[in-house]
Protein backbone atom coordinates (compact mmCIF):
# COMPACT_ATOMS: atom_id res chain seq x y z
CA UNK A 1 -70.61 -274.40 -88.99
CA UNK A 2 -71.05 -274.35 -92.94
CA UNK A 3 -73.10 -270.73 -92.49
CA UNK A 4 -70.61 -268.97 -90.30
CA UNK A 5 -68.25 -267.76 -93.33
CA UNK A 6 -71.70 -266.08 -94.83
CA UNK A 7 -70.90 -263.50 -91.72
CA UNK A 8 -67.61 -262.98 -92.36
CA UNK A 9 -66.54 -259.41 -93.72
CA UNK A 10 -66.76 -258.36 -95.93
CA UNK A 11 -70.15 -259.87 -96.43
CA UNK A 12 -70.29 -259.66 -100.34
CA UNK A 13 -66.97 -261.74 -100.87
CA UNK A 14 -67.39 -264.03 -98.33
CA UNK A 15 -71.43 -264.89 -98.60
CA UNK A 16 -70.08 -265.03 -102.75
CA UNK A 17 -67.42 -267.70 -101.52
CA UNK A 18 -70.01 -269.90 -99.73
CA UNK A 19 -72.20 -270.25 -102.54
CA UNK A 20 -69.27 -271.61 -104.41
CA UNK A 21 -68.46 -273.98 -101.80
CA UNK A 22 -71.87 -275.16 -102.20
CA UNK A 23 -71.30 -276.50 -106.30
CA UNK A 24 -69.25 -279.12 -106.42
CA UNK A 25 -66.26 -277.80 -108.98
CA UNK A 26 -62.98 -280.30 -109.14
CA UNK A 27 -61.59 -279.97 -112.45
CA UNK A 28 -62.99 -281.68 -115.63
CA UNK A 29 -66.48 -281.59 -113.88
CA UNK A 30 -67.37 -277.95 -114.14
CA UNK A 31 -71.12 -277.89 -115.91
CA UNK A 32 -72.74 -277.21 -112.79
CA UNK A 33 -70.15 -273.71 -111.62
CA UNK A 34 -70.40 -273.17 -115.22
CA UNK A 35 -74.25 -272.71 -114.94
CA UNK A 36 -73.74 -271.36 -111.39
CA UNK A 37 -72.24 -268.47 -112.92
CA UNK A 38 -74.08 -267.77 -116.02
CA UNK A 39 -77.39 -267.76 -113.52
CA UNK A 40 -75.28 -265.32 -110.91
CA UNK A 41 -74.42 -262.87 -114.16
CA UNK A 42 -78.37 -262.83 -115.18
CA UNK A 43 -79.73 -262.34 -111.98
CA UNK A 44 -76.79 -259.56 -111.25
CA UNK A 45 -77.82 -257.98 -114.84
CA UNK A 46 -74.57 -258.08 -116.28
CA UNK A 47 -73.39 -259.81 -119.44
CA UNK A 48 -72.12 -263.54 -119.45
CA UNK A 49 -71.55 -266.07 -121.60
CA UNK A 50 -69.53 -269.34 -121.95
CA UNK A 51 -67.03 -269.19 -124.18
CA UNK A 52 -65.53 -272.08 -127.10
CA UNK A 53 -62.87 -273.21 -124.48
CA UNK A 54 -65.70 -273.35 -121.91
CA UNK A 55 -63.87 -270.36 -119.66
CA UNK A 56 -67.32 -267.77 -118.35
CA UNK A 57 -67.00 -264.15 -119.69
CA UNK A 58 -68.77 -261.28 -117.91
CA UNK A 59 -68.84 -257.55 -118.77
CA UNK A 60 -70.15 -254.60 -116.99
CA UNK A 61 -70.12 -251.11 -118.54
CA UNK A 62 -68.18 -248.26 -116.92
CA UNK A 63 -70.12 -246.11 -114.00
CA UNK A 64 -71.78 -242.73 -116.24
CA UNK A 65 -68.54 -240.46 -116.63
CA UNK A 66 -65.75 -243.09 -116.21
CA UNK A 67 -66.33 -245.29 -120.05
CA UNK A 68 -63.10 -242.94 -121.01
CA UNK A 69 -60.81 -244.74 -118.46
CA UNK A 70 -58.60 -247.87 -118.96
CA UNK A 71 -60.70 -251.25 -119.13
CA UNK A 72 -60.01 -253.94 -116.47
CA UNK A 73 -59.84 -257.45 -116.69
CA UNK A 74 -60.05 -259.33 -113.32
CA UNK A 75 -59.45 -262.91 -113.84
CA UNK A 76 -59.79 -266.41 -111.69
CA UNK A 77 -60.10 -269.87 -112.78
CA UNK A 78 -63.38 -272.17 -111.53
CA UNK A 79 -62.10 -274.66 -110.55
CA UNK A 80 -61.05 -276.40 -107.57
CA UNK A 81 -58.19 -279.43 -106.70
CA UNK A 82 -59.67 -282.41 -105.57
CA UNK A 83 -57.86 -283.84 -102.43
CA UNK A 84 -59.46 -285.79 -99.55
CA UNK A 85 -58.62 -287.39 -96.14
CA UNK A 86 -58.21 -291.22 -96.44
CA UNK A 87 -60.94 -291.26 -93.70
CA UNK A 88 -63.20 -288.89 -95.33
CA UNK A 89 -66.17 -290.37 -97.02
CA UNK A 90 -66.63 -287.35 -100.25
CA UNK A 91 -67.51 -287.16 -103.71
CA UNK A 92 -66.21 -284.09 -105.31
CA UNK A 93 -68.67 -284.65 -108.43
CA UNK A 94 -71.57 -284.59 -105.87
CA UNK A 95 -71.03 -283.11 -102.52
CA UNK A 96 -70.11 -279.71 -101.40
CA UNK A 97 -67.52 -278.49 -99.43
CA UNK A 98 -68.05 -278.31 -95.53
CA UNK A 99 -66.28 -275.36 -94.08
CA UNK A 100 -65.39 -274.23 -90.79
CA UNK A 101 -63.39 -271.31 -88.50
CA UNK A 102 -60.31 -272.17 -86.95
CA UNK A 103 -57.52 -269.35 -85.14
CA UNK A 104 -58.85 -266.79 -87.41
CA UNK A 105 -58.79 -268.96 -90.56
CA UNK A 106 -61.33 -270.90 -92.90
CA UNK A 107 -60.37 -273.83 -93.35
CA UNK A 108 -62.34 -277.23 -95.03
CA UNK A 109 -63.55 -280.65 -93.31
CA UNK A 110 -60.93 -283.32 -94.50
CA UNK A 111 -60.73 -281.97 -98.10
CA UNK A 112 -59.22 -278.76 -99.99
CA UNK A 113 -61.32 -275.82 -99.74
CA UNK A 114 -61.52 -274.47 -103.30
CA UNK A 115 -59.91 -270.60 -102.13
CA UNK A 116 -57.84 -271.78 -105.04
CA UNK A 117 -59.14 -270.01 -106.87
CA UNK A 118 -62.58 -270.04 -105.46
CA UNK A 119 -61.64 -266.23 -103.36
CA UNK A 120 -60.77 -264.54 -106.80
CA UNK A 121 -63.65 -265.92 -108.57
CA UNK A 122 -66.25 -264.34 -105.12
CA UNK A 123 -64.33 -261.45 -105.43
CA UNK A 124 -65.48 -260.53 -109.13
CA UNK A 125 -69.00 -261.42 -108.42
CA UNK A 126 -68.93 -259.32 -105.47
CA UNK A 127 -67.33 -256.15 -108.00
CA UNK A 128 -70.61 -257.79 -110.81
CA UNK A 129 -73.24 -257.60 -108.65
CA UNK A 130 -72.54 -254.46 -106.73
CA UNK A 131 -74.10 -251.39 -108.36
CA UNK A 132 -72.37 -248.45 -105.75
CA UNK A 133 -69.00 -249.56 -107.60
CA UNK A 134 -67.50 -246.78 -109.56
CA UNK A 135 -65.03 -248.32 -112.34
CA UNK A 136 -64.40 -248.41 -115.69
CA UNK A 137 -64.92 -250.97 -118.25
CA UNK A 138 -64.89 -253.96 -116.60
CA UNK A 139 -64.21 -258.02 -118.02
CA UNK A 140 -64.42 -260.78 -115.95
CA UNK A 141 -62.80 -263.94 -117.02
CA UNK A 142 -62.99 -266.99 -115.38
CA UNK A 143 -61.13 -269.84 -116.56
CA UNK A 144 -61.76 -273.88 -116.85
CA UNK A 145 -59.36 -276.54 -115.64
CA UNK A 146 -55.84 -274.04 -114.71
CA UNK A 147 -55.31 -276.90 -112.32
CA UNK A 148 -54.96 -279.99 -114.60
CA UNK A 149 -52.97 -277.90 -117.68
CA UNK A 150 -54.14 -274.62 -118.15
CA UNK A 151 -56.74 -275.76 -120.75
CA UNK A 152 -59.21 -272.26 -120.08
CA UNK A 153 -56.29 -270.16 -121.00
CA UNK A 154 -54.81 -272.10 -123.35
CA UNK A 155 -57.74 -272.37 -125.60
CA UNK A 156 -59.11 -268.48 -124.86
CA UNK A 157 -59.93 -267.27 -128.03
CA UNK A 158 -58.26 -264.43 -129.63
CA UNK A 159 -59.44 -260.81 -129.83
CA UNK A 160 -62.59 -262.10 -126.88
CA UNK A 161 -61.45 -260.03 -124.58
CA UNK A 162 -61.14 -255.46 -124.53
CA UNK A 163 -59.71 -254.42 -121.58
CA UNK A 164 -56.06 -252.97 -121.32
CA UNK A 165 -55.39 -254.16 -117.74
CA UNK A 166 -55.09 -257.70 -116.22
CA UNK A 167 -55.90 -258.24 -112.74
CA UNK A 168 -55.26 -262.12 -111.84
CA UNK A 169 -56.57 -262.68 -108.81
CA UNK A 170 -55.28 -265.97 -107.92
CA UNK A 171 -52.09 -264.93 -105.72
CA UNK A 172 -51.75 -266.14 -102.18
CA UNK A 173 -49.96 -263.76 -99.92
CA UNK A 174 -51.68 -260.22 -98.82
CA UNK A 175 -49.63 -257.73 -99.32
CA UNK A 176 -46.95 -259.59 -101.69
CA UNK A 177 -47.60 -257.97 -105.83
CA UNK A 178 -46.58 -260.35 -108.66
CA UNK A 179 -45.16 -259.69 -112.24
CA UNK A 180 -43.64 -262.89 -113.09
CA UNK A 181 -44.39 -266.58 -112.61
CA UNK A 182 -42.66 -269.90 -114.15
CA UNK A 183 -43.42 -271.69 -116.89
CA UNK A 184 -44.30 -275.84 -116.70
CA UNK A 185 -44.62 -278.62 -119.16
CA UNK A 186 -46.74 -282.19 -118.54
CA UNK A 187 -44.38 -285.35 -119.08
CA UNK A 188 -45.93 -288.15 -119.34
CA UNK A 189 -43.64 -291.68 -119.49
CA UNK A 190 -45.49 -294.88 -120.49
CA UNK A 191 -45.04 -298.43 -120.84
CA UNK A 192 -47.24 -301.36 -121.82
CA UNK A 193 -45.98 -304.64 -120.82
CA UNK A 194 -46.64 -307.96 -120.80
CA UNK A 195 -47.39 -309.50 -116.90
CA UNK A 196 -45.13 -312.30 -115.03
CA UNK A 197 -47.00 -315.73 -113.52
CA UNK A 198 -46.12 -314.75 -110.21
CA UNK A 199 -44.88 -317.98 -108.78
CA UNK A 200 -47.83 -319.77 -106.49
CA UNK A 201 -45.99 -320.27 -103.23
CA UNK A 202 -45.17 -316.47 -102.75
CA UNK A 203 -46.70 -314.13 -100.33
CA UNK A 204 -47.61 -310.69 -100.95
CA UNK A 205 -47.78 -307.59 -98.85
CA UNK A 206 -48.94 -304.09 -99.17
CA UNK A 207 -46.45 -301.17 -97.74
CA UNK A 208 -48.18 -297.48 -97.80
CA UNK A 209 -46.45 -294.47 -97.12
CA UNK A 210 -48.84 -291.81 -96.22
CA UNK A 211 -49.71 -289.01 -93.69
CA UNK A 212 -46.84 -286.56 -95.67
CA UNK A 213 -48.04 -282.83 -95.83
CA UNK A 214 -47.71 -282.89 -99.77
CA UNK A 215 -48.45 -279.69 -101.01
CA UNK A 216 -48.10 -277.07 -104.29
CA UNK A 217 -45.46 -278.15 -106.50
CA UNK A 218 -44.57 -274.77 -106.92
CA UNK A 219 -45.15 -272.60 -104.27
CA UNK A 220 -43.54 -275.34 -102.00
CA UNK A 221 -41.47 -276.78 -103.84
CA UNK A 222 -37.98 -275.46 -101.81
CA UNK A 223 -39.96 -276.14 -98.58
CA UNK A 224 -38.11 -279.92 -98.20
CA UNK A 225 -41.10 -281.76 -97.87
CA UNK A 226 -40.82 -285.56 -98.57
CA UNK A 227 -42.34 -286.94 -101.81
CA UNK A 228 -44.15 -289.77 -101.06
CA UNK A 229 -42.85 -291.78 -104.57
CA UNK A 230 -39.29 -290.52 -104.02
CA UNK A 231 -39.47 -291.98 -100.29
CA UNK A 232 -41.46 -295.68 -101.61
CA UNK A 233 -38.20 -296.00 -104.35
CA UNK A 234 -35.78 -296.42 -101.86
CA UNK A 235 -37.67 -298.88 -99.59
CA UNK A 236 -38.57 -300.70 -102.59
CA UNK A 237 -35.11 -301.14 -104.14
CA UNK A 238 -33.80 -302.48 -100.35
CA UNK A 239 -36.62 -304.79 -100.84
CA UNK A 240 -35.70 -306.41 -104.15
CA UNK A 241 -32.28 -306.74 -103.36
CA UNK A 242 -32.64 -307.88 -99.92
CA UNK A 243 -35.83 -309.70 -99.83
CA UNK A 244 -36.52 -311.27 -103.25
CA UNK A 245 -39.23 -309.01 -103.45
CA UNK A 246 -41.17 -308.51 -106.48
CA UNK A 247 -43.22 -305.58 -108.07
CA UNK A 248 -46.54 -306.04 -108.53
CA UNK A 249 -48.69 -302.48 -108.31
CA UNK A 250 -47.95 -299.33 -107.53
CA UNK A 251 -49.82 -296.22 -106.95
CA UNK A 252 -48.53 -292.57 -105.38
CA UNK A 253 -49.40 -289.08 -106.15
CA UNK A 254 -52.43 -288.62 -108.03
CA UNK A 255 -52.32 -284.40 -109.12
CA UNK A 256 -49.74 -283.49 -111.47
CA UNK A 257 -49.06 -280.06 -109.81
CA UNK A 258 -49.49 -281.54 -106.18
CA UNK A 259 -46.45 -282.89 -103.98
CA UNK A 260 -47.43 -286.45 -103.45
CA UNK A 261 -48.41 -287.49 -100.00
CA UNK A 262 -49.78 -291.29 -100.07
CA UNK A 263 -47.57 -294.03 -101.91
CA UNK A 264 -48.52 -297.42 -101.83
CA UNK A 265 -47.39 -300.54 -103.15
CA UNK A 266 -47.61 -304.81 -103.63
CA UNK A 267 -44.50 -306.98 -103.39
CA UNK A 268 -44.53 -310.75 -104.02
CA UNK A 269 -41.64 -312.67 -102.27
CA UNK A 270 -40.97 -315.62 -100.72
CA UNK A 271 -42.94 -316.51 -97.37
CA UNK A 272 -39.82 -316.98 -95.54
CA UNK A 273 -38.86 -313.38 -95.74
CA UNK A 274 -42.15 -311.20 -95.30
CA UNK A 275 -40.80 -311.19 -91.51
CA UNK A 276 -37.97 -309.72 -92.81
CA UNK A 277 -39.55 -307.77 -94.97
CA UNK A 278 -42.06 -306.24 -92.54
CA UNK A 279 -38.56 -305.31 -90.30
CA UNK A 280 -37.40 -303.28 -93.02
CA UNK A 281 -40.30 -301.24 -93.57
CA UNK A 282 -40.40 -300.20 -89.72
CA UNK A 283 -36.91 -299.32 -90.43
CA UNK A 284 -37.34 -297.19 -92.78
CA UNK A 285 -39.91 -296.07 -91.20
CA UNK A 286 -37.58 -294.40 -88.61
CA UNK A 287 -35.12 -293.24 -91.01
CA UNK A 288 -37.72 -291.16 -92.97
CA UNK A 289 -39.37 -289.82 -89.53
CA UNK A 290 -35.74 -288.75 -88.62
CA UNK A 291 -34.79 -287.62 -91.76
CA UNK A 292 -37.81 -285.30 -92.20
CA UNK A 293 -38.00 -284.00 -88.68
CA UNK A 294 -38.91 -280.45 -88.17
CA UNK A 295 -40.70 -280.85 -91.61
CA UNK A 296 -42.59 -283.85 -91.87
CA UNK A 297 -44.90 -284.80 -88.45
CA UNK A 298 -47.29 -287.17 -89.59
CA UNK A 299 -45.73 -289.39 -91.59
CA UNK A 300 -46.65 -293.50 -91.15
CA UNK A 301 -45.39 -296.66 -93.30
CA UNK A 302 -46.59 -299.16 -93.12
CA UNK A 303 -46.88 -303.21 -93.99
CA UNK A 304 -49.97 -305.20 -94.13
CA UNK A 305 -50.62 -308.57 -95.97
CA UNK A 306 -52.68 -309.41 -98.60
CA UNK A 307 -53.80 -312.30 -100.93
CA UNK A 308 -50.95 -312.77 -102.94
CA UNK A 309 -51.86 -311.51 -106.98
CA UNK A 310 -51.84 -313.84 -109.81
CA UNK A 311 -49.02 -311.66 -111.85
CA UNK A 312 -46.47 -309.22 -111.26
CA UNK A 313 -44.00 -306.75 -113.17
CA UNK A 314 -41.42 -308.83 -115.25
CA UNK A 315 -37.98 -308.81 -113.47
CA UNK A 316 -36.23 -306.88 -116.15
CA UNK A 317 -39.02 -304.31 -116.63
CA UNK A 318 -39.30 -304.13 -112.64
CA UNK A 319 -35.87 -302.59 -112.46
CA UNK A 320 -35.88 -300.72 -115.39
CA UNK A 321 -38.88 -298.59 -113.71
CA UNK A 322 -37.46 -299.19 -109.95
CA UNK A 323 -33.99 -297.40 -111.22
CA UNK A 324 -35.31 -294.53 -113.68
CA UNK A 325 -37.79 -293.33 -110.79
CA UNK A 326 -34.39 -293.41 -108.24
CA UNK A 327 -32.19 -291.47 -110.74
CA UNK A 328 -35.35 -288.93 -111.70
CA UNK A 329 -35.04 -285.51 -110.42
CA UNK A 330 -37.25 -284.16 -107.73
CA UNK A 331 -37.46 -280.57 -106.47
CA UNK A 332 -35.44 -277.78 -106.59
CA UNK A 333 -32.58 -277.52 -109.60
CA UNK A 334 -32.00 -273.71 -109.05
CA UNK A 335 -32.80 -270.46 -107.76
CA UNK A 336 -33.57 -266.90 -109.72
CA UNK A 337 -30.09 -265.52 -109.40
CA UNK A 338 -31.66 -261.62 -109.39
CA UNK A 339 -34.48 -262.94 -107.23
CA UNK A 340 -32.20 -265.60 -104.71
CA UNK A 341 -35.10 -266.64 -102.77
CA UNK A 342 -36.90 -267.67 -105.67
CA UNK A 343 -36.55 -270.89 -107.10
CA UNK A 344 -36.08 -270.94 -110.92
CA UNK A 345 -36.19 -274.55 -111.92
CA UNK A 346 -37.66 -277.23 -110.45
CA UNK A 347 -39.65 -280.96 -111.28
CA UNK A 348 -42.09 -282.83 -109.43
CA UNK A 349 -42.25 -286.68 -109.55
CA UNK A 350 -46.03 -286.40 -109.26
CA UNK A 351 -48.14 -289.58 -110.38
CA UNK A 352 -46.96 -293.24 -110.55
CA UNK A 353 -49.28 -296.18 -111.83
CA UNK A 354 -47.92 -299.51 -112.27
CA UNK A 355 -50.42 -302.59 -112.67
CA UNK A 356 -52.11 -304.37 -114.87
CA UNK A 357 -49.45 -304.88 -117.62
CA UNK A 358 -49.50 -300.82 -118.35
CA UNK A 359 -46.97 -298.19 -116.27
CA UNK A 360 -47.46 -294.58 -116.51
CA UNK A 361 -45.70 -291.62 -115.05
CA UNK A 362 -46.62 -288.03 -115.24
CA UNK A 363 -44.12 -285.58 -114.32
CA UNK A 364 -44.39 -281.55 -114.23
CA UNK A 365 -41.36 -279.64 -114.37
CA UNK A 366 -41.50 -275.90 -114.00
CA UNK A 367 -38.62 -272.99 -114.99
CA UNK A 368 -38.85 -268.88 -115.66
CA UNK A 369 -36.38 -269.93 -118.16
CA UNK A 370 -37.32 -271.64 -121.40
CA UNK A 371 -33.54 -272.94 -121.76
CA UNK A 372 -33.83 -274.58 -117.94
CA UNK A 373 -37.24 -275.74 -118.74
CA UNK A 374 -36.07 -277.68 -121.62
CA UNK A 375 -32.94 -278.80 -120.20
CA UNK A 376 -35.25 -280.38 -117.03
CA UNK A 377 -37.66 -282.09 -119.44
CA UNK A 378 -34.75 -283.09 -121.83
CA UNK A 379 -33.18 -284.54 -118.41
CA UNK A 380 -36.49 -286.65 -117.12
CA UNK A 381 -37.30 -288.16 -120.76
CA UNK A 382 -33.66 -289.27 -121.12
CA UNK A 383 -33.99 -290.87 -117.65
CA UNK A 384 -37.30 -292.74 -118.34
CA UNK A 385 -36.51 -293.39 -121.88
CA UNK A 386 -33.15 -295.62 -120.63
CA UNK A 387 -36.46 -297.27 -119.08
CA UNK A 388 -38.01 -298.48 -122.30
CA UNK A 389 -40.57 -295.79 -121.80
CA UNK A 390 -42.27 -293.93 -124.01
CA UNK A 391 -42.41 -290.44 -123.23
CA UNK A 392 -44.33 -287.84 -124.25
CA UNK A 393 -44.84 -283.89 -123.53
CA UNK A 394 -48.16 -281.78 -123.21
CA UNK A 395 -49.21 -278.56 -122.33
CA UNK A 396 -46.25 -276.79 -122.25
CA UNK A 397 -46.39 -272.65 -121.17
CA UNK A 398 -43.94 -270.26 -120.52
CA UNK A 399 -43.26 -268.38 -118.30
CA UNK A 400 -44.15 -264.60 -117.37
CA UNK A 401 -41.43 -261.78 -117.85
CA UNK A 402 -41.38 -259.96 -115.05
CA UNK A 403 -42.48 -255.85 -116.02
CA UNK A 404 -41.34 -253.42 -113.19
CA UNK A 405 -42.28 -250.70 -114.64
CA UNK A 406 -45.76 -251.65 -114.49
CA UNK A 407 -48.71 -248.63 -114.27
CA UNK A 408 -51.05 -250.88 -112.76
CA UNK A 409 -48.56 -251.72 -110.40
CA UNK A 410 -47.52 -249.24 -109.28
CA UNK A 411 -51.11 -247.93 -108.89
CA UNK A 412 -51.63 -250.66 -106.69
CA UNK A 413 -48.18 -250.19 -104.74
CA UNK A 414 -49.51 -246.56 -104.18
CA UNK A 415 -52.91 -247.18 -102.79
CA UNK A 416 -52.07 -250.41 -100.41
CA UNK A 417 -49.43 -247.63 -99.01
CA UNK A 418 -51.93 -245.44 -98.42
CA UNK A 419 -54.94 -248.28 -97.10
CA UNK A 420 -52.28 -250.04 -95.07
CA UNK A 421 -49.73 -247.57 -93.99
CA UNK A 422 -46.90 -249.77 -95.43
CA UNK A 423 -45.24 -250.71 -98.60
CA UNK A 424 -46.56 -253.88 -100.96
CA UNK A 425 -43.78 -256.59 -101.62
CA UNK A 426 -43.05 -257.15 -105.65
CA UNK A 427 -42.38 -260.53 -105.94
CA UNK A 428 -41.56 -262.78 -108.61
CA UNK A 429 -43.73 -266.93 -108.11
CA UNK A 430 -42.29 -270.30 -109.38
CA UNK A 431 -46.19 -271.33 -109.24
CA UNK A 432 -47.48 -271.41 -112.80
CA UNK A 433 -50.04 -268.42 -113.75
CA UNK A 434 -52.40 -267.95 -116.31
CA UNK A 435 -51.21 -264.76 -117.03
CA UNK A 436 -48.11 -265.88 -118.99
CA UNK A 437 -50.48 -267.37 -121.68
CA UNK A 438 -52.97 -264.97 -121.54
CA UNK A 439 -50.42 -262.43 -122.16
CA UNK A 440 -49.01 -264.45 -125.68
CA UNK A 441 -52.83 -263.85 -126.79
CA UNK A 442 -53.51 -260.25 -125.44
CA UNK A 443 -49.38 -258.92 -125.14
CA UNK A 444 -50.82 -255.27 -125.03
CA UNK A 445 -51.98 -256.36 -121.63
CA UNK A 446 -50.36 -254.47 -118.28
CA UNK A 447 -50.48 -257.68 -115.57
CA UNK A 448 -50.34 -258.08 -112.09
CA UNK A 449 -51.09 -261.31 -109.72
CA UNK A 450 -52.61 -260.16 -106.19
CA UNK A 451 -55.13 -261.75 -103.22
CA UNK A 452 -55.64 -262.62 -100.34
CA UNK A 453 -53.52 -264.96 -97.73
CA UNK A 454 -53.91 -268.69 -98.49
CA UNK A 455 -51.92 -271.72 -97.33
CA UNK A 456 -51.08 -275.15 -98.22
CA UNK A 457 -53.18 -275.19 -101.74
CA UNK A 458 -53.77 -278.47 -103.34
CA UNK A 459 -53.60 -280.23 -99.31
CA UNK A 460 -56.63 -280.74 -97.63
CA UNK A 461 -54.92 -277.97 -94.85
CA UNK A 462 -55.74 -275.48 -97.30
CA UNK A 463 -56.88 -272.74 -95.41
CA UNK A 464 -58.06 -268.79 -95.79
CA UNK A 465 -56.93 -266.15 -93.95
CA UNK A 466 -59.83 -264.42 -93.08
CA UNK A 467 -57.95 -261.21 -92.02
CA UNK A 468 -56.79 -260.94 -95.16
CA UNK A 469 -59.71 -260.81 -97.13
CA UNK A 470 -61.21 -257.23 -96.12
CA UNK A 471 -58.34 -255.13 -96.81
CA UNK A 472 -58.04 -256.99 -100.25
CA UNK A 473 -61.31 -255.66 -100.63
CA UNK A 474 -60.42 -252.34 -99.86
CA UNK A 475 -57.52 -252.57 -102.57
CA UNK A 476 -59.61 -253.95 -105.29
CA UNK A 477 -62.80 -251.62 -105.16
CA UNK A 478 -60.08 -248.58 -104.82
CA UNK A 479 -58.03 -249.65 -107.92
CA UNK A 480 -61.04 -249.34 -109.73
CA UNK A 481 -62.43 -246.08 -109.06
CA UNK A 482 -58.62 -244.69 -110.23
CA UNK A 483 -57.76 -246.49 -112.77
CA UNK A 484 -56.03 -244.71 -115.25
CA UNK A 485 -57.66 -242.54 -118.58
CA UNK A 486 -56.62 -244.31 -121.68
């Protein structure tokens, strides 16, 4: 099934696509796409090189009689979110993806695809290898690690790149333009601490909550889906108070800019009251499956027991953490009031690890407003530091003013009128772009966010839709045979 996307139209994107699917590419373990791309560029004859912050420049020099017109950047990022099926056996280091064609979409074999971003980055070796194009200057850049903090764009160096138009290329509904995105910040809460004798007579039991859809933390964010360490903190709070429970582990989420799906954790308690215990989780169980009904179909939790550990989380440090993850903010905070279907402000409770004497919480908030933005961070570290925790804040970006009065726009507006007999959708993303950063390097730049139809990024229902990708085509080859004369 693998081969069947090679025959896909149109031919160069798709066959382009494959190939990718074929290097393994999860973020912080891009040598081998790195290389992928710097032998693609050679053998295409265009210029390439790898950059300090390890982001892949190409250039191509206009078609004879066009070098007076506008230069064009088209930009992606390499690399790929690495989420898996419990049952799957894969190594994203090692293995590629498998693919397949479902209903009219691509979809991948119990892990994430890679069209984020992997579409946009086919698409501008399909414009760097094909030699009927007629376009202006083009740039291609290609960014390392957006998905774990933006470190590609972040580090770009200034005054690389010469073009006066930014295509990104890593939007996810046909049809829909976009001039603005939000802005995010990493918080990260930690704790060392010193582990309890847990006392020898106690049981222990494992409770997982899994089979959640997760999801993007921004694009679906204000979709109501259930967050798997937001669900686990109310179960485990009944459980200290009701059970003599006590903490030992815990582990949920495990992307900072993914919804979590899979929480698990191991109590200690008394052996009297795992029966007990064991009743409450199925009780919950059925209070989460109602609650989430109509938005939520596969979710299981579940109790199992296991040899009971030799230390747990001290009592008073136990419900430091227990409380300051209830009282943390997840989801939505508030909408764009000139865009009300928007959301403006929002945080995701994203990674918890608690074991071994060390507790660590990463959190990524995301606003279009700086003032929101800090106010949300400003409102999580208060909340963890009442924890004891030390908290800390990395790559922080704003976000990307939105420009209506774009040229490139409404270039683009004009011909997907004309190609598709309707009008494009302007639209304004609570995702977090590169563009926003790239612009604070390059603010000359004229930006706008387009591609093809994707779903559920970061899930491993990510899935193409292969419809889509032909008349996105269409749109990108005409945009650059009129782009505008400088």
């Amino acid at each position: 099934m693998t081969t069947e996307i090679k025959n896909l139209n149109p031919e160069c994107i798709w066959r382009n696509f494959h190939a990718l699917t074929q290097i393994p590419r999860p973020s912080g373990h891009l040598d081998k796409v790195q290389q992928f791309l710097l032998d693609f560029a050679k053998e295409a004859g265009v210029e390439a090189f790898k950059d300090p912050a390890d982001n892949i420049v190409m250039r191509k020099p206009a078609t004879p009689g066009m070098e007076n017109r506008k230069g064009i950047i088209m930009q992606a990022h390499m690399d790929m979110v690495p989420q898996k099926s419990p049952e799957i056996e894969h190594d994203f280091v090692n293995d590629p993806i498998q693919t397949y064609i479902e209903d009219g979409w691509v979809k991948a074999k119990g892990t994430t695809l890679g069209a984020d971003n992997g579409l946009g980055v086919a698409a501008i070796m399909a414009v760097m290898e094909d030699k009927t194009l007629k376009h202006g200057p083009v740039e291609a850049l290609i960014t390392a690690d957006e998905e774990t903090g933006l470190y590609g764009a972040n580090n770009l160096p200034e005054g690389e790149l010469h073009g006066d138009i930014l295509l990104n290329l890593d939007s996810e509904t046909w049809g829909k333009f976009v001039i603005g995105s939000a802005g995010g910040i990493d918080v990260n809460a930690t704790l060392d601490y010193k582990e309890a004798d847990t006392d020898s007579e106690d049981a222990a039991v494992r409770v997982t909550l899994q089979g959640l859809k997760g999801g993007h933390s921004g694009l679906e964010i204000h979709e109501g889906r259930g967050n798997a360490n937001k669900l686990m903190v109310r179960f485990v709070r009944e459980a200290i108070e009701e059970c003599e429970a006590r903490l030992a582990s815990w582990h949920g989420g495990n992307m900072r800019n993914a919804i979590p799906f899979k929480a698990e954790v191991v109590l200690t308690l008394p052996k009297e009251n795992v029966e007990v215990l064991k009743e409450l989780v199925s009780e919950w169980e059925k209070d989460f499956v109602d609650e989430y009904k109509g938005i939520e179909n596969g979710l299981t939790f579940r109790a199992e027991d296991v040899e009971t550990p030799k230390t747990e989380v001290p009592v008073e440090i136990q419900d430091n953490l227990v409380n300051a993850i209830y009282a943390c903010h997840d989801g939505v905070i508030r909408m764009i009031t000139s865009y009300p279907d928007v959301v403006e402000t929002s945080s995701n409770l994203a990674i918890i690890d608690i074991e071994g004497g060390k507790a660590a919480i990463k959190l990524l908030p995301r606003s279009s407003r700086e003032d929101m933005k800090e106010y949300v961070t400003t409102m999580i570290e208060s909340c963890f530091s009442m924890a004891g925790m030390k908290v800390e804040t990395s790559g922080s970006y704003c976000g990307w003013d939105p420009n209506p009065q774009s040229e490139i726009l409404h270039l683009l507006l004009r011909i997907y009128k004309e190609l598709n007999g309707e009008d494009g959708i302007i639209q304004v993303d609570h995702a977090g772009l590169e563009c926003s950063i790239i612009l604070g390097k390059y603010p000359h730049l004229d930006v706008v966010s387009l591609g093809p139809t994707m779903r559920s990024p970061h899930t491993t229902n990510e899935r193409a839709l292969i419809e889509t990708v032909e008349p996105f085509w269409a749109l990108l080859k005409k945009t650059l045979e009129e782009v505008p004369v400088k």
